[in-house]
PDB file of N, CA and C in Angstrom:
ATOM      1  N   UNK A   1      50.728 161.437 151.495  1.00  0.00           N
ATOM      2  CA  UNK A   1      50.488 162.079 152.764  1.00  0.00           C
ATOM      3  C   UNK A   1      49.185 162.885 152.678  1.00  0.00           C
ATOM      4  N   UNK A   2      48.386 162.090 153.307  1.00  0.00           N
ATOM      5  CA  UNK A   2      46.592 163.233 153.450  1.00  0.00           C
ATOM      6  C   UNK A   2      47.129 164.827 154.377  1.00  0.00           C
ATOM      7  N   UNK A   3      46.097 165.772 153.261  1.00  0.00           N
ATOM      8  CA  UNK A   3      46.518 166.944 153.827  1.00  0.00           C
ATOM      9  C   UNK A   3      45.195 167.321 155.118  1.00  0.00           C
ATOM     10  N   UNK A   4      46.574 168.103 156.041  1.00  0.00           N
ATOM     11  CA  UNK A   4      45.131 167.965 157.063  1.00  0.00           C
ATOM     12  C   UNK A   4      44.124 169.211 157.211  1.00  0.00           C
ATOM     13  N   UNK A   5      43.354 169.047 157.893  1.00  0.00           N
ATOM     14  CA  UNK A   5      42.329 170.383 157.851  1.00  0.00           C
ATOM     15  C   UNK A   5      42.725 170.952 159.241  1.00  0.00           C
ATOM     16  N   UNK A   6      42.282 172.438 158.607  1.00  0.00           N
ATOM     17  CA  UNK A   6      42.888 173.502 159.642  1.00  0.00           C
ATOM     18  C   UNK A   6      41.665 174.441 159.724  1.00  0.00           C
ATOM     19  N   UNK A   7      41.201 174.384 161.233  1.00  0.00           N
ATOM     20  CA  UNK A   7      40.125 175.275 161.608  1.00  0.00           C
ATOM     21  C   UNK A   7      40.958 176.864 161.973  1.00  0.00           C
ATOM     22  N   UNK A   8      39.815 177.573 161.407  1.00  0.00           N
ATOM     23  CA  UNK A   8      40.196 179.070 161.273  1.00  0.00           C
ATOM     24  C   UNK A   8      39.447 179.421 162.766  1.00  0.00           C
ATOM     25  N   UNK A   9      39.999 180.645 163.463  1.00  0.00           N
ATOM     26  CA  UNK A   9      39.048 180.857 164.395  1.00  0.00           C
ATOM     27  C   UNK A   9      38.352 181.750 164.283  1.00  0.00           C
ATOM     28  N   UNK A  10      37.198 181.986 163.960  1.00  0.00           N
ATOM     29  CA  UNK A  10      35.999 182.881 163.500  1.00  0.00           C
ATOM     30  C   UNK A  10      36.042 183.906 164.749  1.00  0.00           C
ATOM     31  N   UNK A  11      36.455 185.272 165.048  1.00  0.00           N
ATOM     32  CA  UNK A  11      35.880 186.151 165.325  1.00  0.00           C
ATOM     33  C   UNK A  11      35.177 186.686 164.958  1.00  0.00           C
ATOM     34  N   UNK A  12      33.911 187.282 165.966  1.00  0.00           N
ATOM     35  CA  UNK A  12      32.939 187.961 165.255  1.00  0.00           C
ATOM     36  C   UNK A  12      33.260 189.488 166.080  1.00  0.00           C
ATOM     37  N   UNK A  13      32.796 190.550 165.546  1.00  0.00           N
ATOM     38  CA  UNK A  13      33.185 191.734 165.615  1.00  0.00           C
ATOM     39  C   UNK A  13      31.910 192.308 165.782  1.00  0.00           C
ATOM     40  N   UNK A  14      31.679 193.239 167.037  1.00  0.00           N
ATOM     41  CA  UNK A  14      30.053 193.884 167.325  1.00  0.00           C
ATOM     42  C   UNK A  14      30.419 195.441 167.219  1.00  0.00           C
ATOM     43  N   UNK A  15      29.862 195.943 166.421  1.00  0.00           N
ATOM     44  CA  UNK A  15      29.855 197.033 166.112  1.00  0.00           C
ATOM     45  C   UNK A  15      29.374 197.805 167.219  1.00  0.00           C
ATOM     46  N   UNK A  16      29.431 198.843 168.030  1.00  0.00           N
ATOM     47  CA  UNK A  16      29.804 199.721 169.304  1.00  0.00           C
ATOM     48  C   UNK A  16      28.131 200.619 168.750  1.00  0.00           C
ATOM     49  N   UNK A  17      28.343 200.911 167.536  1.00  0.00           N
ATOM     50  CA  UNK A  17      27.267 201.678 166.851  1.00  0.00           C
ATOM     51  C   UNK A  17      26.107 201.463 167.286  1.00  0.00           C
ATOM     52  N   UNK A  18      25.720 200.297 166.672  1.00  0.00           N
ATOM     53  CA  UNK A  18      24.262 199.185 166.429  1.00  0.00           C
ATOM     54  C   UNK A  18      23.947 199.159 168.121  1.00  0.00           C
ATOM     55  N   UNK A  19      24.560 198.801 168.928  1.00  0.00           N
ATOM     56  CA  UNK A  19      24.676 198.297 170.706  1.00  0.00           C
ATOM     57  C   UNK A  19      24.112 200.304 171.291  1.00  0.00           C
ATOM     58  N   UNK A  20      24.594 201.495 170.590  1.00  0.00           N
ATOM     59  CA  UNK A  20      24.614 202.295 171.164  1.00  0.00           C
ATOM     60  C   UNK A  20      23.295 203.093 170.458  1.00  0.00           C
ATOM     61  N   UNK A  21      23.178 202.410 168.988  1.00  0.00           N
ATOM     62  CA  UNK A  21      21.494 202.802 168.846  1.00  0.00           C
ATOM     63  C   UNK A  21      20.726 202.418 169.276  1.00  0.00           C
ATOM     64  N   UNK A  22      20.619 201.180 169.486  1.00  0.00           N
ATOM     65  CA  UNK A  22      19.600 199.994 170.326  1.00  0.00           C
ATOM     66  C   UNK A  22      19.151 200.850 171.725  1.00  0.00           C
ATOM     67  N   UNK A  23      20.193 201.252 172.420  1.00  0.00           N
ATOM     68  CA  UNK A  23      20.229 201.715 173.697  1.00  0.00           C
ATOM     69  C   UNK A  23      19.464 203.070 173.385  1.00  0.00           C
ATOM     70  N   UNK A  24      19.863 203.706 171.907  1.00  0.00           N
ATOM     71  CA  UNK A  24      18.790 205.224 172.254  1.00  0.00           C
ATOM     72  C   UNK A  24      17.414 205.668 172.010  1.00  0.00           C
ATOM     73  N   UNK A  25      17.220 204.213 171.203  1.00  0.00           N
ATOM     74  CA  UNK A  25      16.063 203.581 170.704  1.00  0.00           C
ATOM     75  C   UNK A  25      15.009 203.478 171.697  1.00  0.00           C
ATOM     76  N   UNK A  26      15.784 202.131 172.630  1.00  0.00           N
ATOM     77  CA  UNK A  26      14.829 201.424 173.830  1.00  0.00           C
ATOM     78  C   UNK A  26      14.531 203.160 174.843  1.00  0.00           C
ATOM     79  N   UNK A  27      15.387 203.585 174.747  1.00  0.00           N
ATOM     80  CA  UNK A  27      15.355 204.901 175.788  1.00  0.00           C
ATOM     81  C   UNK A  27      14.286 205.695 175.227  1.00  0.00           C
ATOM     82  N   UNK A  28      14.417 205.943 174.124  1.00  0.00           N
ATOM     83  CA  UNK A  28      13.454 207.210 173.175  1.00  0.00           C
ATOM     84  C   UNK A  28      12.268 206.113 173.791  1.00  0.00           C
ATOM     85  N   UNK A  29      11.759 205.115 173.371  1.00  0.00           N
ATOM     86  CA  UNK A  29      10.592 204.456 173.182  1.00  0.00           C
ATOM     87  C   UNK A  29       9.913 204.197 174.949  1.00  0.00           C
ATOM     88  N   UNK A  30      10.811 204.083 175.516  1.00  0.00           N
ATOM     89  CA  UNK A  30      10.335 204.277 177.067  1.00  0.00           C
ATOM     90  C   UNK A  30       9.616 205.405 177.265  1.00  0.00           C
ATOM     91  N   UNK A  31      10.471 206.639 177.100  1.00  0.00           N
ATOM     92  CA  UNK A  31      10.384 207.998 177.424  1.00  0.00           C
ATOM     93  C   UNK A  31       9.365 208.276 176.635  1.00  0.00           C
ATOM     94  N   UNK A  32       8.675 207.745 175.678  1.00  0.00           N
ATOM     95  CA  UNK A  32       7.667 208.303 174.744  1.00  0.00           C
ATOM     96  C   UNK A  32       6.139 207.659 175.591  1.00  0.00           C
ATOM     97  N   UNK A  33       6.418 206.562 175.830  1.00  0.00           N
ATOM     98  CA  UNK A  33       5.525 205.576 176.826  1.00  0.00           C
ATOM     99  C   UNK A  33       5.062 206.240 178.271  1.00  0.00           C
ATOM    100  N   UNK A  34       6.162 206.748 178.479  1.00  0.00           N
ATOM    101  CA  UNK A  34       5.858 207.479 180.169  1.00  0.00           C
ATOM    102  C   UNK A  34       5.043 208.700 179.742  1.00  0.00           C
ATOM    103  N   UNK A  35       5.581 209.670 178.604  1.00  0.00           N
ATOM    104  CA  UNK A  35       5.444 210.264 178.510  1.00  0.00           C
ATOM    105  C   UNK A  35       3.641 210.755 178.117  1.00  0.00           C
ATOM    106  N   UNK A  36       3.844 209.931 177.505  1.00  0.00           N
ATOM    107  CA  UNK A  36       1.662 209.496 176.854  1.00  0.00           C
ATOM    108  C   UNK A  36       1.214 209.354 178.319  1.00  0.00           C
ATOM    109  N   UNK A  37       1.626 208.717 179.263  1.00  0.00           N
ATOM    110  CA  UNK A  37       0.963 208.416 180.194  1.00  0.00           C
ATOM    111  C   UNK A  37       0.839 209.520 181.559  1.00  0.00           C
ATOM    112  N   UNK A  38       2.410 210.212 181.210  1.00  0.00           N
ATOM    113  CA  UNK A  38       2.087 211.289 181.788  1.00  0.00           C
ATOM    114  C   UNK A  38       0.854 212.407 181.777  1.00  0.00           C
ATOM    115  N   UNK A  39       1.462 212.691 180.555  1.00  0.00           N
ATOM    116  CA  UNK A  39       0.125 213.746 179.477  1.00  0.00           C
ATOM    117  C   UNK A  39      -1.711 213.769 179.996  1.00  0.00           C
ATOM    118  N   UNK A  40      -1.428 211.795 180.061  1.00  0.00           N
ATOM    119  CA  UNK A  40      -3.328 211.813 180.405  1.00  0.00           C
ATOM    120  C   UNK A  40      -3.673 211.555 181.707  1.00  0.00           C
ATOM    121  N   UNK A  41      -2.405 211.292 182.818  1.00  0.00           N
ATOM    122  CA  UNK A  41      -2.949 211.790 183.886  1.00  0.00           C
ATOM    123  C   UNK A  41      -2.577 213.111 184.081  1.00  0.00           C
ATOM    124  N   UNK A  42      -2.141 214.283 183.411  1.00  0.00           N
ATOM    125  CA  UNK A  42      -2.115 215.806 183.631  1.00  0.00           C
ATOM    126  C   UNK A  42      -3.581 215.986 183.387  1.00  0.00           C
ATOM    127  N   UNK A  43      -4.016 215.808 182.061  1.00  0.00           N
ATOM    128  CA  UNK A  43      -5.814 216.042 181.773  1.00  0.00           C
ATOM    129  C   UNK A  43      -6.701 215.519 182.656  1.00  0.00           C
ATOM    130  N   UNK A  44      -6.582 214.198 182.751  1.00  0.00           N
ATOM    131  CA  UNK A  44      -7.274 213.651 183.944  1.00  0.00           C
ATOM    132  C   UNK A  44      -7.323 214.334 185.341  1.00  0.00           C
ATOM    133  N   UNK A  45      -5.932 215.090 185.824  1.00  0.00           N
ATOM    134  CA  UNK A  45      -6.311 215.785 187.041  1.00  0.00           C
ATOM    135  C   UNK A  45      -6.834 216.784 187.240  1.00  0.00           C
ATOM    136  N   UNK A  46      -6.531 217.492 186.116  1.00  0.00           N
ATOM    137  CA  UNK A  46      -7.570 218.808 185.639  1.00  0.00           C
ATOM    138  C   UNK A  46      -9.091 218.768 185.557  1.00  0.00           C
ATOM    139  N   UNK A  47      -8.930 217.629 184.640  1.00  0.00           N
ATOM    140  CA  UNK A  47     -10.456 217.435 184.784  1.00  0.00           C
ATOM    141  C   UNK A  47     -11.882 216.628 185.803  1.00  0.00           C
ATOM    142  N   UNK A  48     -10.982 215.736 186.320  1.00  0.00           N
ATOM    143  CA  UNK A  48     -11.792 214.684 187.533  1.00  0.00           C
ATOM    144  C   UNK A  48     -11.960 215.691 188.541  1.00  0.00           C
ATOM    145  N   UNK A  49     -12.915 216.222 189.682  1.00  0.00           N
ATOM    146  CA  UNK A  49     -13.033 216.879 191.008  1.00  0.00           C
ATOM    147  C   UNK A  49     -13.507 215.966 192.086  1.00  0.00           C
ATOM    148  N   UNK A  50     -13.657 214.500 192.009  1.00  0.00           N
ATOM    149  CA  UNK A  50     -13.259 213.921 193.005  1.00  0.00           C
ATOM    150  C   UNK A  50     -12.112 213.737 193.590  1.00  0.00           C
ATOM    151  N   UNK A  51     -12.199 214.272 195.025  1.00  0.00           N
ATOM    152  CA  UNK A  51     -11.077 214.481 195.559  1.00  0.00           C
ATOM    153  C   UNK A  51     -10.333 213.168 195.631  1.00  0.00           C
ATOM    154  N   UNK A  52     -10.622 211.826 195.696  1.00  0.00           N
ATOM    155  CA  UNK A  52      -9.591 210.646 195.912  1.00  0.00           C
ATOM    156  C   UNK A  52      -9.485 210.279 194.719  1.00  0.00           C
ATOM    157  N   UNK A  53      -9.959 210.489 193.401  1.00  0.00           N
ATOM    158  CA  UNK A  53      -9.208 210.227 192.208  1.00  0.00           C
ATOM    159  C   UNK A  53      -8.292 211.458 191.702  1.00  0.00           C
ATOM    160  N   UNK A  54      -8.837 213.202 192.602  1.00  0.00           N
ATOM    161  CA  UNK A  54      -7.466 213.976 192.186  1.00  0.00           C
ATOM    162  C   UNK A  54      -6.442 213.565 193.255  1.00  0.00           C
ATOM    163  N   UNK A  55      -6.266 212.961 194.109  1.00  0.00           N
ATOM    164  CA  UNK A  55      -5.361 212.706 194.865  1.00  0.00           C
ATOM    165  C   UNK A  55      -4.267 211.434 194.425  1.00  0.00           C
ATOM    166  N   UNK A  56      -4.992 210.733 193.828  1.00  0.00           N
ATOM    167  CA  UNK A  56      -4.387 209.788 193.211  1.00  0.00           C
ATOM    168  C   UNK A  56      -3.559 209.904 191.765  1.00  0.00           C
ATOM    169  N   UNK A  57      -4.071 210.894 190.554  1.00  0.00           N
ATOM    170  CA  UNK A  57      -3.926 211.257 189.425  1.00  0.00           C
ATOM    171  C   UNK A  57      -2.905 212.459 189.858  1.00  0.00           C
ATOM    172  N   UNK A  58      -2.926 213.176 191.001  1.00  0.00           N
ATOM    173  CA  UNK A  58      -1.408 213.750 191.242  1.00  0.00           C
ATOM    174  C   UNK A  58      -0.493 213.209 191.624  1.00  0.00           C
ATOM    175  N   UNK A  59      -0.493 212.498 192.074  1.00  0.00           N
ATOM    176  CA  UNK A  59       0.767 211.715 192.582  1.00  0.00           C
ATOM    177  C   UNK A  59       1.184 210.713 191.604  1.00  0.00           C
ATOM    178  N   UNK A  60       0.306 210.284 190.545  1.00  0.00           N
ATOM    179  CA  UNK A  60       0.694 209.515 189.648  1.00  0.00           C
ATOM    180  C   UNK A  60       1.238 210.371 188.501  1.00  0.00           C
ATOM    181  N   UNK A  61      -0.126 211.571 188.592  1.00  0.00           N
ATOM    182  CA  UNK A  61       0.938 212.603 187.474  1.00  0.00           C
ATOM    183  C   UNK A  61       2.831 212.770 187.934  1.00  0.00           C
ATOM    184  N   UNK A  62       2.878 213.096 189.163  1.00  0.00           N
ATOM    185  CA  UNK A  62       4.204 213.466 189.556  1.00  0.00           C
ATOM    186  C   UNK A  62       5.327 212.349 189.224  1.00  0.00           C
ATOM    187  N   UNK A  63       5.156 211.580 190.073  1.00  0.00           N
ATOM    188  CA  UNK A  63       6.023 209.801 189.411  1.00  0.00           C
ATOM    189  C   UNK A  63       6.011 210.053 187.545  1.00  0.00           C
ATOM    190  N   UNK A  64       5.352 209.903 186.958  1.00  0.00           N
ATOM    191  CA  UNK A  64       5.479 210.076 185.945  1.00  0.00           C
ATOM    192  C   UNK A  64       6.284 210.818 185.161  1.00  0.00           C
ATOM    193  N   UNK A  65       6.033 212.056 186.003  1.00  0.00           N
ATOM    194  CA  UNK A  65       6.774 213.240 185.463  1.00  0.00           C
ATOM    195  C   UNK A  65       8.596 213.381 185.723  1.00  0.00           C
ATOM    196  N   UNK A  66       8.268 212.813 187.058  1.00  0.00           N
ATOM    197  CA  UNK A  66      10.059 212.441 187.654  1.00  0.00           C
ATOM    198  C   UNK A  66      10.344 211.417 186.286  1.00  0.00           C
ATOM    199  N   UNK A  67       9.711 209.748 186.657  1.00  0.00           N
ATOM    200  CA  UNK A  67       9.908 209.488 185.452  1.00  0.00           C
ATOM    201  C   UNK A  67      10.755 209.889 183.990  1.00  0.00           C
ATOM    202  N   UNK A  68       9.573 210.743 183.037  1.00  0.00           N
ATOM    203  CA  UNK A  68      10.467 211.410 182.136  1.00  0.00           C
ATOM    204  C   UNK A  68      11.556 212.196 182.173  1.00  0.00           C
ATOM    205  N   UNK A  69      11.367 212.817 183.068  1.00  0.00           N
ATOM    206  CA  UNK A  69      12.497 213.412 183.323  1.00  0.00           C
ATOM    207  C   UNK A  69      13.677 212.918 183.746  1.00  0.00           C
ATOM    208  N   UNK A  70      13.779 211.894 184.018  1.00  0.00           N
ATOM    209  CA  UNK A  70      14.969 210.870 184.648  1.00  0.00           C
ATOM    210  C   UNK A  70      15.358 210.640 183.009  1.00  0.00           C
ATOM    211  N   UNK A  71      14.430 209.913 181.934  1.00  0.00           N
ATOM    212  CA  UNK A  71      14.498 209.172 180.679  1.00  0.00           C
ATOM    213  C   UNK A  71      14.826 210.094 179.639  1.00  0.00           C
ATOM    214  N   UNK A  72      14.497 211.314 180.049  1.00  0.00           N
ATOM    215  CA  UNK A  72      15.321 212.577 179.698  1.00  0.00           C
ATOM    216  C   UNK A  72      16.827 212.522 179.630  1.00  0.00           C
ATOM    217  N   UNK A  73      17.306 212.846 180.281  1.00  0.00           N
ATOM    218  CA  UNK A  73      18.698 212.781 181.156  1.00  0.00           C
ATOM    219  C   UNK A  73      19.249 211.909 180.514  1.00  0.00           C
ATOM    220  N   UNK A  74      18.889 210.631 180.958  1.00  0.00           N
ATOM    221  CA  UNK A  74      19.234 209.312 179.863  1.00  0.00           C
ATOM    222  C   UNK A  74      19.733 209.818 178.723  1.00  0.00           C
ATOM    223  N   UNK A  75      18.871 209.769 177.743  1.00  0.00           N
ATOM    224  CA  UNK A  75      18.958 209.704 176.564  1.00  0.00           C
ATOM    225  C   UNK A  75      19.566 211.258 176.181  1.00  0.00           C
ATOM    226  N   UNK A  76      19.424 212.078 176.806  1.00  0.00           N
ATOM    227  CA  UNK A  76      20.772 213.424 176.673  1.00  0.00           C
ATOM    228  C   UNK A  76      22.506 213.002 176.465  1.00  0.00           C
ATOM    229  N   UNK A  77      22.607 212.070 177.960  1.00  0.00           N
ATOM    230  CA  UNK A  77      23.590 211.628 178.251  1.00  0.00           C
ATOM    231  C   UNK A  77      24.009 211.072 176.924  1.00  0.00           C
ATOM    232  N   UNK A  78      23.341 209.777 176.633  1.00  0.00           N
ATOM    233  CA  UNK A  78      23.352 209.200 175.582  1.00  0.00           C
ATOM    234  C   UNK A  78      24.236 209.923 173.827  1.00  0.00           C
ATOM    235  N   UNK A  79      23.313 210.819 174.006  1.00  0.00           N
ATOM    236  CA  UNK A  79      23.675 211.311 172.854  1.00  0.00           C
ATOM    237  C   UNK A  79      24.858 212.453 172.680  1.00  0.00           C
ATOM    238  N   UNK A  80      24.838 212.997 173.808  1.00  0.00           N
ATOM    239  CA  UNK A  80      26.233 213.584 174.241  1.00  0.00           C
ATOM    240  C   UNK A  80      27.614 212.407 174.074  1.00  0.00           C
ATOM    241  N   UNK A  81      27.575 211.434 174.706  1.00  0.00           N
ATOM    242  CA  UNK A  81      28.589 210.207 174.860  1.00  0.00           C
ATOM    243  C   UNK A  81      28.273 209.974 172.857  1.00  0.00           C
ATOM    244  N   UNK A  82      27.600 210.089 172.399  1.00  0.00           N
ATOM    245  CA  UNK A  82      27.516 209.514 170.518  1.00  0.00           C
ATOM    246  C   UNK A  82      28.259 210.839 170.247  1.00  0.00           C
ATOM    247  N   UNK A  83      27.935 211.849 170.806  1.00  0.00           N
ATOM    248  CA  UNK A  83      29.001 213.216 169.878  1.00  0.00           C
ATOM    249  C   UNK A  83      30.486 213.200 170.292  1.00  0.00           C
ATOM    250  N   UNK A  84      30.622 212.696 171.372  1.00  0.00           N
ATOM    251  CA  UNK A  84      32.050 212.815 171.902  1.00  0.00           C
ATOM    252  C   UNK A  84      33.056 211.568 171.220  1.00  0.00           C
ATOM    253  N   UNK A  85      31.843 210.676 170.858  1.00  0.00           N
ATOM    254  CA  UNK A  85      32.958 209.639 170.381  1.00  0.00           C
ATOM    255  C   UNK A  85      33.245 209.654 169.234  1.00  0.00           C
ATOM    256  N   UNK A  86      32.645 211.048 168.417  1.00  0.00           N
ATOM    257  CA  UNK A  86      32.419 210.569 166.832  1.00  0.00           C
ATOM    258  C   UNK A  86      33.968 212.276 166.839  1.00  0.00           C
TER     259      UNK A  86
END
């Protein structure tokens, strides 16, 4: 009597961890991105005195600044939700 073969069923298992660093990672690395970009249109508006490039470099400063500050929050949240679960 041939013995027969028996498939195992491979679960794979995703660690909650790795998925929740990834996430504070991509967040940190955004927020660092806005953040550079914030920074040099703050100098830039300070320093340009044409009025339609300071008009423009404030309002881009501001978006920006909401921006981080949104990516802020984020990644607070974030790490609050990593202390609560540990």
């Amino acid at each position: 009597m041939p013995k027969k073969k028996v498939r195992k069923n491979k679960k794979t298992v995703v660690s909650k961890r790795s998925d929740s660093k990834k996430k504070m990672n991509m967040v940190f690395r955004r927020l660092i991105f806005f953040l550079i970009f914030f920074v040099l249109f703050l100098v830039l508006d300070a320093v340009i005195s044409n009025d339609m490039w300071d008009n423009f470099l404030g309002i881009a400063t501001w978006i920006f600044g909401f921006i981080c500050a949104a990516l802020l929050l984020v990644l607070l949240i974030l790490w609050f939700m990593k202390i609560i679960k540990k």
